[in-house]
Protein backbone atom coordinates (compact mmCIF):
# COMPACT_ATOMS: atom_id res chain seq x y z
CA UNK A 1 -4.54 24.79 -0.74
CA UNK A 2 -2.03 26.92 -2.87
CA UNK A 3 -3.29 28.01 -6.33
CA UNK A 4 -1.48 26.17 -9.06
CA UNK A 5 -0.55 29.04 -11.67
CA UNK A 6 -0.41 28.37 -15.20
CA UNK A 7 1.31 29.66 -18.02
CA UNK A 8 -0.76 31.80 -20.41
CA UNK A 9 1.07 31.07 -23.83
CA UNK A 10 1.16 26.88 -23.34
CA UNK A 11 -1.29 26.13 -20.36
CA UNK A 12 0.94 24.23 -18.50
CA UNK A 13 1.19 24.34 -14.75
CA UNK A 14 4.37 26.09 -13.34
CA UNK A 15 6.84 25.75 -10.07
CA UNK A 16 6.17 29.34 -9.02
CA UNK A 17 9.69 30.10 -9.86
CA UNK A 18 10.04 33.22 -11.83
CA UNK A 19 13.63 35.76 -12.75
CA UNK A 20 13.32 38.72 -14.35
CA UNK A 21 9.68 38.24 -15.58
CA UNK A 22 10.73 34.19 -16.95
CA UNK A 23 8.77 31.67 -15.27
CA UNK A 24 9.53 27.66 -14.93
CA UNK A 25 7.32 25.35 -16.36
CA UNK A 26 6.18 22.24 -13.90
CA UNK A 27 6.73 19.95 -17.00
CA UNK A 28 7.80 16.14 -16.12
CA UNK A 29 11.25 14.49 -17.57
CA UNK A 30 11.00 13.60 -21.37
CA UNK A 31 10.90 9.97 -21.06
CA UNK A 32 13.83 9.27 -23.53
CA UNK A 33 16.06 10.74 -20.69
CA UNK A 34 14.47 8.60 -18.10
CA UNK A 35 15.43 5.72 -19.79
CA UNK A 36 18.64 6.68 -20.68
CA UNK A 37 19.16 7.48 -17.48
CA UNK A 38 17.62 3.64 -16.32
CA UNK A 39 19.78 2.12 -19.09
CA UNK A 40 23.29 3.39 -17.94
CA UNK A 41 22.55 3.07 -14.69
CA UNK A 42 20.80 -1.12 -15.23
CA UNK A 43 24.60 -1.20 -17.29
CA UNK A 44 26.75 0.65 -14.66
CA UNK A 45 24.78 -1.87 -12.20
CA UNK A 46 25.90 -4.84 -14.10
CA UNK A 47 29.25 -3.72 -15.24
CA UNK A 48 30.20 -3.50 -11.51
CA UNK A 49 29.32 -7.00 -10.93
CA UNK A 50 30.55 -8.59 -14.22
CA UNK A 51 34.39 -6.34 -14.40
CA UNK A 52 37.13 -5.10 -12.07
CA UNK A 53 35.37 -2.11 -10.37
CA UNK A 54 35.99 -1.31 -6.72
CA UNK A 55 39.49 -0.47 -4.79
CA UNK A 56 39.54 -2.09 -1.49
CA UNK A 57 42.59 -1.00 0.02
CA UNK A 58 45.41 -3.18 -1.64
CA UNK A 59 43.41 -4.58 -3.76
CA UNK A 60 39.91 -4.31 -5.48
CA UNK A 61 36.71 -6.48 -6.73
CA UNK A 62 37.75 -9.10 -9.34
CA UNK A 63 34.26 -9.14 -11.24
CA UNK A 64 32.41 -12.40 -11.53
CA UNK A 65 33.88 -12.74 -15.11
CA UNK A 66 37.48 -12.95 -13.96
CA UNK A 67 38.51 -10.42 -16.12
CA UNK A 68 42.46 -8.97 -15.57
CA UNK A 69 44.36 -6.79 -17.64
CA UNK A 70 47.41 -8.70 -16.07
CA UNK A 71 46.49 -11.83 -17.53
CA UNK A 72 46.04 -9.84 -20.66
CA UNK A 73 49.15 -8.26 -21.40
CA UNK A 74 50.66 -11.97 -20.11
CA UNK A 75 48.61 -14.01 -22.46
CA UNK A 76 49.40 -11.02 -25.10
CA UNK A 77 53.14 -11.72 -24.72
CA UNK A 78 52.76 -15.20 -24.79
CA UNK A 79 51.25 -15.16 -28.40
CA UNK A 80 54.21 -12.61 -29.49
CA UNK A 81 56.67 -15.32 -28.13
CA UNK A 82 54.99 -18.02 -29.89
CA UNK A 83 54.92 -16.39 -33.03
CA UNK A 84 58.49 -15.40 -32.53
CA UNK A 85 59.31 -18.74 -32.41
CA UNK A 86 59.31 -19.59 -35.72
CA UNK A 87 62.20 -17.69 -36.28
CA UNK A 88 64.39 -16.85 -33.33
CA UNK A 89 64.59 -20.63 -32.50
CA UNK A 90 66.78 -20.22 -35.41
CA UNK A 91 69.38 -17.83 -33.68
CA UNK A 92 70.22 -20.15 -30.89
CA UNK A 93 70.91 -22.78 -33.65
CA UNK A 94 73.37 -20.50 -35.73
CA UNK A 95 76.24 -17.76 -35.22
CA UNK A 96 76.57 -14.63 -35.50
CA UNK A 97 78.09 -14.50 -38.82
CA UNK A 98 75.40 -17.22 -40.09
CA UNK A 99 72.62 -15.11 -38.90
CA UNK A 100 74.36 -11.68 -40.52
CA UNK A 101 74.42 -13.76 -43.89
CA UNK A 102 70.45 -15.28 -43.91
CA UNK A 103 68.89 -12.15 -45.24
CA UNK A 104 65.43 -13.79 -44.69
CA UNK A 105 66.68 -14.24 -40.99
CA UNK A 106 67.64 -10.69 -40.77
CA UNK A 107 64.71 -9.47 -42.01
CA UNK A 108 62.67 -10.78 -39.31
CA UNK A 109 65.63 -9.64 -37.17
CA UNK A 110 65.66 -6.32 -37.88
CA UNK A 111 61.51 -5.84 -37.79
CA UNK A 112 61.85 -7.21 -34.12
CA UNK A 113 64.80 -4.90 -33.19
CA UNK A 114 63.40 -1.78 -34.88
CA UNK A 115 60.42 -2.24 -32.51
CA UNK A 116 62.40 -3.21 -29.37
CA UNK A 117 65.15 -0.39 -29.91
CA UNK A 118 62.01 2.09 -30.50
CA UNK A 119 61.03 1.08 -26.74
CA UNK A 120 63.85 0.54 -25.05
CA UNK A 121 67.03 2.54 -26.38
CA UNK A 122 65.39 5.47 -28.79
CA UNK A 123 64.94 7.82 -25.53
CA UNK A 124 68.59 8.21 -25.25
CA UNK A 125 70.34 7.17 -28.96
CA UNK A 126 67.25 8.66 -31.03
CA UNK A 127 64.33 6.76 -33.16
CA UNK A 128 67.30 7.06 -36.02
CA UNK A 129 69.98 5.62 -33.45
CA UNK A 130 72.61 8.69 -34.27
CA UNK A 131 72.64 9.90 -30.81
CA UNK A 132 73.39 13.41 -29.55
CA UNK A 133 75.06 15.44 -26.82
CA UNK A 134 76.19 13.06 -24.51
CA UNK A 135 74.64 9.81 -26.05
CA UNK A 136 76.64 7.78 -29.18
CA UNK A 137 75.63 7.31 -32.56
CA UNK A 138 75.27 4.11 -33.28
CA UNK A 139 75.19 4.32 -37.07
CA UNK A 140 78.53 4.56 -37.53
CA UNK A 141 82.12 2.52 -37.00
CA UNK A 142 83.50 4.31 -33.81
CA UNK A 143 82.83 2.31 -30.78
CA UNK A 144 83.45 3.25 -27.59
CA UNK A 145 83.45 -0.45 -25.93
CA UNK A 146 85.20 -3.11 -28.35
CA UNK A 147 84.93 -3.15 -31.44
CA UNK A 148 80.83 -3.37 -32.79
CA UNK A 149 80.79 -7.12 -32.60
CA UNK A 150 77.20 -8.69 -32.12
CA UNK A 151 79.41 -10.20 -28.94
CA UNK A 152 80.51 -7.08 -27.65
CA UNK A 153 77.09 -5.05 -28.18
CA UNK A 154 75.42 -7.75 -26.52
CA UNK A 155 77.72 -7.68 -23.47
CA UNK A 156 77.64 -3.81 -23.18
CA UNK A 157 73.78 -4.07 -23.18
CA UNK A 158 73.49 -6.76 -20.71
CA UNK A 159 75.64 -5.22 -18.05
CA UNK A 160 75.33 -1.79 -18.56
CA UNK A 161 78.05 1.28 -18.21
CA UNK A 162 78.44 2.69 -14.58
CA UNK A 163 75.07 0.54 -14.27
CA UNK A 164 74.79 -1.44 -11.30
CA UNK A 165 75.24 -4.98 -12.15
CA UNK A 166 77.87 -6.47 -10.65
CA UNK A 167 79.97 -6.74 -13.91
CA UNK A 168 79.26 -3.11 -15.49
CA UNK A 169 81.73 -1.83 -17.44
CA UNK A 170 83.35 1.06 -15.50
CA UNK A 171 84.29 4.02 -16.78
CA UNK A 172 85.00 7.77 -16.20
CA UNK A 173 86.73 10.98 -17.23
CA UNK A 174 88.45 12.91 -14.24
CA UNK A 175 87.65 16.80 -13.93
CA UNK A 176 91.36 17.58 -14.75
CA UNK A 177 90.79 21.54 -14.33
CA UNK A 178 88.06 21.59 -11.33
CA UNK A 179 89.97 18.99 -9.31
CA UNK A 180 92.95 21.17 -10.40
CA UNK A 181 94.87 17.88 -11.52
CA UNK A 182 96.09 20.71 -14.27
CA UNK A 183 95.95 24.61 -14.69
CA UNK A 184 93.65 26.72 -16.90
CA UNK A 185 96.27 27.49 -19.15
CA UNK A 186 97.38 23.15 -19.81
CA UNK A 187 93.55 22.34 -19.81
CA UNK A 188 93.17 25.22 -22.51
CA UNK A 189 96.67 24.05 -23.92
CA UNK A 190 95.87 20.25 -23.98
CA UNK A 191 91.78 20.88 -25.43
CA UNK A 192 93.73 22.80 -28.58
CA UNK A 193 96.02 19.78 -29.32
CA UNK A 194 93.13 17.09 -29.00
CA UNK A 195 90.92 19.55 -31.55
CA UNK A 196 93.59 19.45 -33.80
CA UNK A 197 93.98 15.83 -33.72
CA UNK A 198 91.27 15.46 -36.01
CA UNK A 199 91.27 18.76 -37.79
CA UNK A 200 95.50 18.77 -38.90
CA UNK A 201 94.64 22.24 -40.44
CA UNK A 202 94.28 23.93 -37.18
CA UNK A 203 98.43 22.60 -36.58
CA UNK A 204 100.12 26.06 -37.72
CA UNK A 205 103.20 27.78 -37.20
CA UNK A 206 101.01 30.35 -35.08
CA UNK A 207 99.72 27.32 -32.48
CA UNK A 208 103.04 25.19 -32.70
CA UNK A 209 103.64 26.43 -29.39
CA UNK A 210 100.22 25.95 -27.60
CA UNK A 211 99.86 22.40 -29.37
CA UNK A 212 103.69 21.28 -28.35
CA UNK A 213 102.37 22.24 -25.10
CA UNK A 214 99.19 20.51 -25.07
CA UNK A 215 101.07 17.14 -26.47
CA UNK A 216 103.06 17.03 -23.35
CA UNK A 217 99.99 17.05 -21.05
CA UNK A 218 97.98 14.64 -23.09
CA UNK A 219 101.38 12.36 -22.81
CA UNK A 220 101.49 12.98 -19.38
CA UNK A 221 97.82 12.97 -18.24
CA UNK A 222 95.72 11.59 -21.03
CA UNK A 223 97.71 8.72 -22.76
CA UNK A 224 97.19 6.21 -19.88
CA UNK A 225 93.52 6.10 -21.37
CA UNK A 226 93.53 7.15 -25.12
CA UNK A 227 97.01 5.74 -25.67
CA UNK A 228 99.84 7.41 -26.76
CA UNK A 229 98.43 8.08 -30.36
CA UNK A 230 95.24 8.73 -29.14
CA UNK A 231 93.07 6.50 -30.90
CA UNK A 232 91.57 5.08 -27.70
CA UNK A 233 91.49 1.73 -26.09
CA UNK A 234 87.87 0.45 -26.29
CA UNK A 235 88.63 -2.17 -23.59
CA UNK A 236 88.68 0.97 -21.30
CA UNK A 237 85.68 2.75 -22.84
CA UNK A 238 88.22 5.62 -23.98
CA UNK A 239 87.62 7.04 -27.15
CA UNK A 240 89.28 7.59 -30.12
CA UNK A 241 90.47 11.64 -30.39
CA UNK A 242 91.45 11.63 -34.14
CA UNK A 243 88.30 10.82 -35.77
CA UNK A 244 85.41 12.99 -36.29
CA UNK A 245 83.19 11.17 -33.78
CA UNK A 246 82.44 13.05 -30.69
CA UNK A 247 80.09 12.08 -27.81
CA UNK A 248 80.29 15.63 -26.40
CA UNK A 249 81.12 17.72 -29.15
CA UNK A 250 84.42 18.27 -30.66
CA UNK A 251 84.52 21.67 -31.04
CA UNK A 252 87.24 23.76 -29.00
CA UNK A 253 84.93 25.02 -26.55
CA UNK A 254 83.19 21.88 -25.86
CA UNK A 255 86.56 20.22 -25.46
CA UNK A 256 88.00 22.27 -22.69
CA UNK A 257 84.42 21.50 -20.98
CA UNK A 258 85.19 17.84 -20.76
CA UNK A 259 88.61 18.46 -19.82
CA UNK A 260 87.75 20.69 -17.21
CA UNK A 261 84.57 18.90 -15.87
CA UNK A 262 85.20 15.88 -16.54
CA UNK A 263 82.38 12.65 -18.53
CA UNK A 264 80.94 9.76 -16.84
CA UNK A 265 78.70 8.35 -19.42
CA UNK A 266 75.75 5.83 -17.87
CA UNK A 267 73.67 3.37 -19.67
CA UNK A 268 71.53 0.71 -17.44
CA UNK A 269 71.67 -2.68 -18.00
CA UNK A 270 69.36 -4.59 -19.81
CA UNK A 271 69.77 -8.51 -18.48
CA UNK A 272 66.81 -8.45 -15.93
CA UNK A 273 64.71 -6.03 -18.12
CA UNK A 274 65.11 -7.82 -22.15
CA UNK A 275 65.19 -11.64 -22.13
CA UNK A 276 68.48 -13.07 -23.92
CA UNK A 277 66.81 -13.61 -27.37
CA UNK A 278 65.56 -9.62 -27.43
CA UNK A 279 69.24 -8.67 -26.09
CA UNK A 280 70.44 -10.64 -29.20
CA UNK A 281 68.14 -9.25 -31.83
CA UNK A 282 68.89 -5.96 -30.56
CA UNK A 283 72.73 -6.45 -30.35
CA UNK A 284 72.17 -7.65 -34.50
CA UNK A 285 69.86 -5.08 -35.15
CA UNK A 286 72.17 -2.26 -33.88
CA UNK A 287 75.42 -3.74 -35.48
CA UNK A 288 73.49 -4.06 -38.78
CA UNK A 289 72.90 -0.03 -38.58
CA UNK A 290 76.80 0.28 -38.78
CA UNK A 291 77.70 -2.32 -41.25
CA UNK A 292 75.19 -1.75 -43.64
CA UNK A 293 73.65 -5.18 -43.36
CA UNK A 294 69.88 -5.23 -43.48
C-alpha cells in the first residue's frame, strides 16, 4: 500500500503531483459547486424536455410545452394588426385627399410609416429619406415616376423598377459613349450643355460653341426621353435636367459618367412582401415628406 503524503503547512492529504517544488492538495469539490453543477444540469435536463432543443435532420424536438417562436412572431403580428385596426380601417373608408386632411389620421399614419420605411426602404433612400448616389431623395418635389401622388407612389412601390413583377416599370439609360452610339468629344459636348441646363451661368461666350454642340446631340439622342426642353417625362422614368435634383450627381464629371456608361436604376417590388394597407401608409407617409403634411 502506497504512503499517502501530506502537506506540512495544512495537513491535508495530497495527489502526489508536484512542479517546481508546488504540490496538489487531494481536497474534495466545495459543495456549492457540486450543486451548481446538479442544478444546471437537473435545469438543462428539464429544459430539453419542456422547449425546442434537438435538430433532427429537417426538423427538431418540439418540447412537451409546444413552445414555437413561429407561432410567436405570428401571434405577435396578429396583435399589431388588431391594434392597427382601429385606425387603418379608416383608410379603406376615405381618399387620399380625406386621409391627407385628418391630421389625427395622419398622425397614426405617419408613426406606422416611419417604422415601416425604417425597415423596408431606409437601406437604400436613408433613415432621413434624402437618398444618395444612385438612390432619390424623397423629401423633395422632383419625381422620377409621375408626379408624387399617394396613387403613383403606391404603384411604383408595388411593382417595382426593373423589378420582376410582371408590370414593373421599365426603364434604362443607354451607354451612349461605351456602346459608341456617340464620340468622346459629343458625349463630353452633350454632358456640358445638360450641366448648364441647370446652372445658366456656365452658358458663356467662351462655351457657346461646345454647348450649341451639345444641344444638337441632346436633340438628336436625348430628347426622345427628357423631351425637347428637357424637363423629363415621368411616365418614362426620365428625369428632369434643369432642376437641381440629381440621382447621380450633377456635376460635369459625373455627367459625362452617365452619358458614357449609361443608369439603370432598380428598386424591388413590394406587393408580395408589404400587405396593401402598409403599401398605403407608406405611399402617405413618403408623399407627406415632400408636401410638408404631417
Amino acid at each position: 500500500m502506497s504512503e499517502v503524503k501530506r502537506d506540512d503547512l495544512t495537513g491535508e492529504s495530497t495527489t502526489g503531483h508536484e512542479w517546481n517544488g508546488l504540490t496538489e492538495l487531494d481536497t474534495p469539490v466545495p459543495r456549492g459547486i457540486l450543486l451548481f453543477v446538479i442544478v444546471t444540469h437537473a435545469f438543462a435536463l428539464i429544459w430539453w424536455i419542456l422547449m425546442p432543443a434537438f435538430p433532427l435532420g429537417t426538423t427538431y424536438t418540439p418540447g412537451i410545452l409546444g413552445v414555437s417562436q413561429f407561432t410567436s412572431a405570428d401571434e405577435a403580428v396578429a396583435e399589431n394588426r388588431l391594434a392597427r385596426a382601429s385606425w387603418s380601417d379608416a383608410l379603406l373608408e376615405k381618399s387620399d385627399a380625406e386621409i391627407l386632411a385628418d391630421r389625427a389620421l395622419m398622425v397614426r399614419v405617419t408613426e406606422a410609416g416611419h417604422q415601416l420605411f425604417g425597415d423596408n426602404c431606409a437601406a437604400c433612400h436613408g433613415r432621413d429619406a434624402r437618398g444618395g448616389i444612385g438612390y432619390p431623395n424623397l423629401t423633395d418635389h422632383d419625381w422620377i415616376w409621375g408626379d408624387g401622388s399617394v396613387a403613383d407612389i403606391m404603384d411604383t412601390m408595388r411593382i417595382g423598377i426593373n423589378a420582376q413583377h410582371a408590370e414593373t416599370r421599365f426603364a434604362q439609360m443607354p451607354a451612349f459613349g461605351r456602346e459608341q452610339m456617340l464620340t468622346t468629344a459629343e458625349v463630353r459636348n452633350v454632358a456640358h450643355y445638360v450641366y448648364s441646363l441647370s446652372n445658366p451661368d456656365y452658358s458663356t461666350v467662351d462655351n457657346f460653341e461646345r454647348l450649341e454642340a451639345g444641344s444638337q446631340t441632346f436633340a438628336t439622342n436625348c430628347a426622345g426621353c427628357h423631351g425637347q426642353d428637357a424637363t423629363g417625362i415621368p411616365g418614362s422614368g426620365a428625369p428632369n435636367l434643369t432642376d437641381d435634383a440629381w440621382v447621380y450627381g450633377g456635376e460635369i464629371e459625373q455627367i459625362i459618367a452617365s452619358v458614357h456608361g449609361g443608369r439603370v436604376g432598380h428598386m424591388p417590388y413590394w406587393e408580395d412582401r408589404l400587405t396593401p394597407t402598409e403599401i398605403q401608409v407608406l405611399a402617405l407617409y413618403v408623399h407627406s415628406l415632400s408636401s410638408g403634411r404631417p
